[in-house]
PDB file of N, CA and C in Angstrom:
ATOM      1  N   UNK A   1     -45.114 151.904 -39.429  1.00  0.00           N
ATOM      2  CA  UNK A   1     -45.688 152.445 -38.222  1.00  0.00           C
ATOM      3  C   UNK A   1     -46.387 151.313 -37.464  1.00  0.00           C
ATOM      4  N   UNK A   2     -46.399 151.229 -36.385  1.00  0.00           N
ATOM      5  CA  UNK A   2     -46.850 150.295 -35.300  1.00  0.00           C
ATOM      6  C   UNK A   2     -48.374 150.300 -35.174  1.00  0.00           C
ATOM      7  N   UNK A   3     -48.826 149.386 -34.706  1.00  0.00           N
ATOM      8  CA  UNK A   3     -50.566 149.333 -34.214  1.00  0.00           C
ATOM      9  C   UNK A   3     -50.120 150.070 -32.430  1.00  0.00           C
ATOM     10  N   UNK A   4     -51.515 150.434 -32.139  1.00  0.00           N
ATOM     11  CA  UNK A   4     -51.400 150.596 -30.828  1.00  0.00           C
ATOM     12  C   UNK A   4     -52.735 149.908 -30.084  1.00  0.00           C
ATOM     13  N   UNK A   5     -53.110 149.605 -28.792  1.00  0.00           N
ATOM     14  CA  UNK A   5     -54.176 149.226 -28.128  1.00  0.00           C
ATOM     15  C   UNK A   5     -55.048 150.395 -27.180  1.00  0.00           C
ATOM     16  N   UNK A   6     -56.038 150.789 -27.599  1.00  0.00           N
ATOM     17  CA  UNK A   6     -56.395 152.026 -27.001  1.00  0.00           C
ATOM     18  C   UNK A   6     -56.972 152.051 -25.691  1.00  0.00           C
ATOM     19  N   UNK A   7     -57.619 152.381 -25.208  1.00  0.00           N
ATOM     20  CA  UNK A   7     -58.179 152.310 -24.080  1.00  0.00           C
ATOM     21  C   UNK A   7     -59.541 151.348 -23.843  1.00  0.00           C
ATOM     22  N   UNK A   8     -59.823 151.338 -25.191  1.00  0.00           N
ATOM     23  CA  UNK A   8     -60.866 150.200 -24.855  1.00  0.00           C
ATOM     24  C   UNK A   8     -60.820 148.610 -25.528  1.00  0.00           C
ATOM     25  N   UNK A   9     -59.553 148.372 -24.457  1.00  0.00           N
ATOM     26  CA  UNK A   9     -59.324 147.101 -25.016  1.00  0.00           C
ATOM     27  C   UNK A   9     -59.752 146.785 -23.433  1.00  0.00           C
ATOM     28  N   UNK A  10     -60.232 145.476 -23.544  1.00  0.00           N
ATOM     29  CA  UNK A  10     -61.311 144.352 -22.533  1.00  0.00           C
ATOM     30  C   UNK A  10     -60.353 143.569 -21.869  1.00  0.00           C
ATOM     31  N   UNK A  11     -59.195 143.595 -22.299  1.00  0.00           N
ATOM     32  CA  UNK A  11     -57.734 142.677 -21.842  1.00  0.00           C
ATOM     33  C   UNK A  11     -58.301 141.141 -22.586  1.00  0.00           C
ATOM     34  N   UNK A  12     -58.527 140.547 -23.472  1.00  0.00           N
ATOM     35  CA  UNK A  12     -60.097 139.524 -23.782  1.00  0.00           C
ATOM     36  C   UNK A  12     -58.536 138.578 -24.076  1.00  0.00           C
ATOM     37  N   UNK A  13     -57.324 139.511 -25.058  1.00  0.00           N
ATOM     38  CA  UNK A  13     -56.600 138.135 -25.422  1.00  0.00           C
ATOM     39  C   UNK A  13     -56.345 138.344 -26.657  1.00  0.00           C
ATOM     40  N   UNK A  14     -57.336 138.374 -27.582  1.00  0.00           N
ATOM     41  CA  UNK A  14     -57.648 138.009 -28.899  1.00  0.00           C
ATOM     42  C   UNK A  14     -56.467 138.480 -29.746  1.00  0.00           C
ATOM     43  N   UNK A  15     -56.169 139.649 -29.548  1.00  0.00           N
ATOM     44  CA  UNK A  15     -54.798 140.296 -30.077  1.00  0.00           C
ATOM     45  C   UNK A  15     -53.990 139.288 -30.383  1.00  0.00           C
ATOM     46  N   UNK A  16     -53.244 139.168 -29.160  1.00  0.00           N
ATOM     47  CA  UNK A  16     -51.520 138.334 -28.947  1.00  0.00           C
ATOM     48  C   UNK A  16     -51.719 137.493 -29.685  1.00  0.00           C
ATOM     49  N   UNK A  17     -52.895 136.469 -29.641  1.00  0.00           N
ATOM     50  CA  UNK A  17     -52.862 135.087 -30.270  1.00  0.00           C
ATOM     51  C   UNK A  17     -53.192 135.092 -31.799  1.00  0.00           C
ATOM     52  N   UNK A  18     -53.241 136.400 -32.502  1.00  0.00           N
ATOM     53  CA  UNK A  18     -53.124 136.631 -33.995  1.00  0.00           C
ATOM     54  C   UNK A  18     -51.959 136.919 -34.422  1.00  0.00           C
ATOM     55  N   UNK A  19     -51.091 137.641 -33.388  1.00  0.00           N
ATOM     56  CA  UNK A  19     -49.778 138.411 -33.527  1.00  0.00           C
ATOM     57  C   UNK A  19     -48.930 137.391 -34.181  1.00  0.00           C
ATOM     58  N   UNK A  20     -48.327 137.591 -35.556  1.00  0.00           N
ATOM     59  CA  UNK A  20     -47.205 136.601 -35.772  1.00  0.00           C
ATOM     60  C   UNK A  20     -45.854 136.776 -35.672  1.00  0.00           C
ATOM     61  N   UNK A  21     -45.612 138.109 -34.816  1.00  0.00           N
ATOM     62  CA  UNK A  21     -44.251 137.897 -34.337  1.00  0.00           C
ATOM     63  C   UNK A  21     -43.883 138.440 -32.444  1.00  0.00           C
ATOM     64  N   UNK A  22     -45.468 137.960 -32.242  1.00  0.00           N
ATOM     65  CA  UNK A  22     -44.951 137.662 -30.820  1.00  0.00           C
ATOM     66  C   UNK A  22     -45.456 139.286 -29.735  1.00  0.00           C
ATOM     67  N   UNK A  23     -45.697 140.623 -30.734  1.00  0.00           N
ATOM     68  CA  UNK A  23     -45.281 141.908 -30.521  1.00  0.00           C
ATOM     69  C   UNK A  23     -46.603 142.110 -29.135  1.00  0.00           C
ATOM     70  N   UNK A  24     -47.233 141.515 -28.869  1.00  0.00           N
ATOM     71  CA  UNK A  24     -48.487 141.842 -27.843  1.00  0.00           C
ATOM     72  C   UNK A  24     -48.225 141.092 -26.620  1.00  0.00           C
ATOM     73  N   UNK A  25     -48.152 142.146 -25.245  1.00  0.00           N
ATOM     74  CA  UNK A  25     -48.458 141.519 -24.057  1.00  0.00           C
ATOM     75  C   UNK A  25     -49.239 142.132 -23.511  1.00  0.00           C
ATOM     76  N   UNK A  26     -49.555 141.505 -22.348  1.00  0.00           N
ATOM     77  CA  UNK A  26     -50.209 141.934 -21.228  1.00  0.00           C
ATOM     78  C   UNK A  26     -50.046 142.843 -20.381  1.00  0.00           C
ATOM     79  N   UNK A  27     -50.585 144.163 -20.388  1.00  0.00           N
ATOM     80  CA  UNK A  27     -49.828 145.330 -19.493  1.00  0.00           C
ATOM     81  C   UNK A  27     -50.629 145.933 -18.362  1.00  0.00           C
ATOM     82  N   UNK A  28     -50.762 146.467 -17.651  1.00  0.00           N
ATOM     83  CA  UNK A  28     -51.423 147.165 -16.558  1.00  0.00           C
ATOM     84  C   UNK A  28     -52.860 147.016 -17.136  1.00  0.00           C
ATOM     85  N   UNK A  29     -53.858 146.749 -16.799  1.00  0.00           N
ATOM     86  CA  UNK A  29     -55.023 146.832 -17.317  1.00  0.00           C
ATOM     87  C   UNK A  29     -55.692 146.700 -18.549  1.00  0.00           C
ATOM     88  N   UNK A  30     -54.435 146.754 -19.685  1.00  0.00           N
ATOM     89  CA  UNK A  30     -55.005 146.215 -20.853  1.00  0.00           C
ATOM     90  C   UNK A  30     -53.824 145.342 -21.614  1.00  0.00           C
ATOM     91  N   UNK A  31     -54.161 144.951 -22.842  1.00  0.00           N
ATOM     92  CA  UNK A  31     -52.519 144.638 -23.706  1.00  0.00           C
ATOM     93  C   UNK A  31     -51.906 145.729 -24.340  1.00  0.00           C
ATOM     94  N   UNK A  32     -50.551 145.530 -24.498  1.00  0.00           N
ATOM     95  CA  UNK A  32     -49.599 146.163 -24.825  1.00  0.00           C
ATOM     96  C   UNK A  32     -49.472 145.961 -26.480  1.00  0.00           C
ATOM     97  N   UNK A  33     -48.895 146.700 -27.753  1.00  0.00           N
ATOM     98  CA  UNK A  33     -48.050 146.145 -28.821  1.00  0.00           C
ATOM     99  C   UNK A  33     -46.358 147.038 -28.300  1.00  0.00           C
ATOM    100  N   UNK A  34     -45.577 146.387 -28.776  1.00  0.00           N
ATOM    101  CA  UNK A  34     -44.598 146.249 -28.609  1.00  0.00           C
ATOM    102  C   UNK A  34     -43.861 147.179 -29.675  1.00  0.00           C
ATOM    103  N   UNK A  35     -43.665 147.914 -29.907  1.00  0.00           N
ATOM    104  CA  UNK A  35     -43.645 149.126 -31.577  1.00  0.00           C
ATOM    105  C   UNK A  35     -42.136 148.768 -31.759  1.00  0.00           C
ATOM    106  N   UNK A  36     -41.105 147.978 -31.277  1.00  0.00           N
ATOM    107  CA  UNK A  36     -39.857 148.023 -32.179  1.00  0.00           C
ATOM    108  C   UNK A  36     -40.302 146.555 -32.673  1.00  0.00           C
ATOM    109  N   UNK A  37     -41.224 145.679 -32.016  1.00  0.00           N
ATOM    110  CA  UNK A  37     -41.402 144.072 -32.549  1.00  0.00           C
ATOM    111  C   UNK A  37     -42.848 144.253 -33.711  1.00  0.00           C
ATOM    112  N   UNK A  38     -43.446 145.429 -33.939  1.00  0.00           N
ATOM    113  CA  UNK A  38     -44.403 145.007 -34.771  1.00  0.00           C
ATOM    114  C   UNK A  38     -44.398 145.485 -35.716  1.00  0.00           C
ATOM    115  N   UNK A  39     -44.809 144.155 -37.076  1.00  0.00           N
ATOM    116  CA  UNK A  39     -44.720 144.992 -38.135  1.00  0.00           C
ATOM    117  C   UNK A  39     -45.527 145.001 -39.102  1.00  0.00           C
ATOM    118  N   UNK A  40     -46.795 145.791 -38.295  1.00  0.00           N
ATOM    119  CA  UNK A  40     -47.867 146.623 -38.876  1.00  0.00           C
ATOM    120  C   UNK A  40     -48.745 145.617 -39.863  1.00  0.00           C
ATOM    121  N   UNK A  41     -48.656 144.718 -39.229  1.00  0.00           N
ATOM    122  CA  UNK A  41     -49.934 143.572 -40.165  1.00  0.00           C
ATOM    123  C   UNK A  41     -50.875 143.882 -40.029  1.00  0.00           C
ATOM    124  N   UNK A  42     -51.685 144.629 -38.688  1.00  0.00           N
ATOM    125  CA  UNK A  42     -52.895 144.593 -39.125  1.00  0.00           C
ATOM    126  C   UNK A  42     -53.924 143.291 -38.175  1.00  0.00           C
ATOM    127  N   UNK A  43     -52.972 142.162 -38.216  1.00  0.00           N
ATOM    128  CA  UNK A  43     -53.614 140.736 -37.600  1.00  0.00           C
ATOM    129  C   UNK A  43     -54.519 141.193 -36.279  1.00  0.00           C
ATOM    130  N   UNK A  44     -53.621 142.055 -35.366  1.00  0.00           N
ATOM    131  CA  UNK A  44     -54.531 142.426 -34.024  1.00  0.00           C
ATOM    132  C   UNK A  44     -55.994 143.109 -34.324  1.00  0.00           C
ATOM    133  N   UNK A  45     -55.959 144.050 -35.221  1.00  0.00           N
ATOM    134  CA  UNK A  45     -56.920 144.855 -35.581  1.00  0.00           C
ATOM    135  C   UNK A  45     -58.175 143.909 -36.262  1.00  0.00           C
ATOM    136  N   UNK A  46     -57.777 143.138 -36.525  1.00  0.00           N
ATOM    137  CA  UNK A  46     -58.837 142.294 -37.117  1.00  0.00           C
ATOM    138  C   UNK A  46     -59.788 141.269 -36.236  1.00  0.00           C
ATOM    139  N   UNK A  47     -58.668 141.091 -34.868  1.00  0.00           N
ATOM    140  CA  UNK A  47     -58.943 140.334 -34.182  1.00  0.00           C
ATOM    141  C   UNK A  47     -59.564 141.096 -32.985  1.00  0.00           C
ATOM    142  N   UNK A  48     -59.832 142.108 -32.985  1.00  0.00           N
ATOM    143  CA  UNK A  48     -60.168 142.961 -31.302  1.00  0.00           C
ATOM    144  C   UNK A  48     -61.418 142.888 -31.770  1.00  0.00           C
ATOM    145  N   UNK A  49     -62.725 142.342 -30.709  1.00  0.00           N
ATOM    146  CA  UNK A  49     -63.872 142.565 -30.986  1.00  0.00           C
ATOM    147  C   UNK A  49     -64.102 143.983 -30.808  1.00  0.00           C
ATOM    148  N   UNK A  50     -63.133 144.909 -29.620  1.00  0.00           N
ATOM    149  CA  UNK A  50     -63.596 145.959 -29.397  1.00  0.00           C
ATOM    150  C   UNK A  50     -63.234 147.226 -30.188  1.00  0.00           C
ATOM    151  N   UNK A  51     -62.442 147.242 -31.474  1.00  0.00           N
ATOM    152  CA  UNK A  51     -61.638 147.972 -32.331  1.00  0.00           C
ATOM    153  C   UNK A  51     -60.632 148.770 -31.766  1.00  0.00           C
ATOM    154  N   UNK A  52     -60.093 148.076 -30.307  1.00  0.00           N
ATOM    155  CA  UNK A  52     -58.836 148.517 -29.693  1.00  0.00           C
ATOM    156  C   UNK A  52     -57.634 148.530 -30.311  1.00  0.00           C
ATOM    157  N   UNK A  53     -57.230 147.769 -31.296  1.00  0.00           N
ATOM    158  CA  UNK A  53     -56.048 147.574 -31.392  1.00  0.00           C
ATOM    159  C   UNK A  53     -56.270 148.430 -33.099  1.00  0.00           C
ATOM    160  N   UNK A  54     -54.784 149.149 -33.168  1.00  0.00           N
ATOM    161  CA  UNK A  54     -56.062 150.081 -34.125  1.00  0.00           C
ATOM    162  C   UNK A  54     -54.532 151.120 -34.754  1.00  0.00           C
ATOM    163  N   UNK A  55     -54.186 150.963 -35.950  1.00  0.00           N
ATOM    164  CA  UNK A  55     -53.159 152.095 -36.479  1.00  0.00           C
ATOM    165  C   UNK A  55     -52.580 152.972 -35.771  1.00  0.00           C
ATOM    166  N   UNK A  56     -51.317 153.146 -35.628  1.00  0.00           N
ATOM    167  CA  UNK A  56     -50.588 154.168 -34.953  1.00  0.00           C
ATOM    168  C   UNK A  56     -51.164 155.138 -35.058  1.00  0.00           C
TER     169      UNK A  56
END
């Protein structure tokens, strides 16, 4: 199952640049994960100061 970015992500970054296969962009107002490219590490979640990025 995929991570997702909830609504209170800050757009800050921190995500993508943990991501090790690339699965996080930049989308309308916040970041995106990418759910056929991610595979559920966890790396974003560790990295969101704001606990945005966060288990399907």
């Amino acid at each position: 199952m995929a991570h997702v970015i909830t609504d209170e992500c800050i757009s800050c970054g921190a995500c993508a640049g943990e991501c090790p296969v690339g699965a996080i962009s930049e989308g309308d107002g916040k970041y995106e994960i990418d759910a056929a490219t991610c595979i559920d590490c966890g790396a974003c979640a560790g990295a969101c100061p704001t606990g945005a990025a966060q288990p399907e």
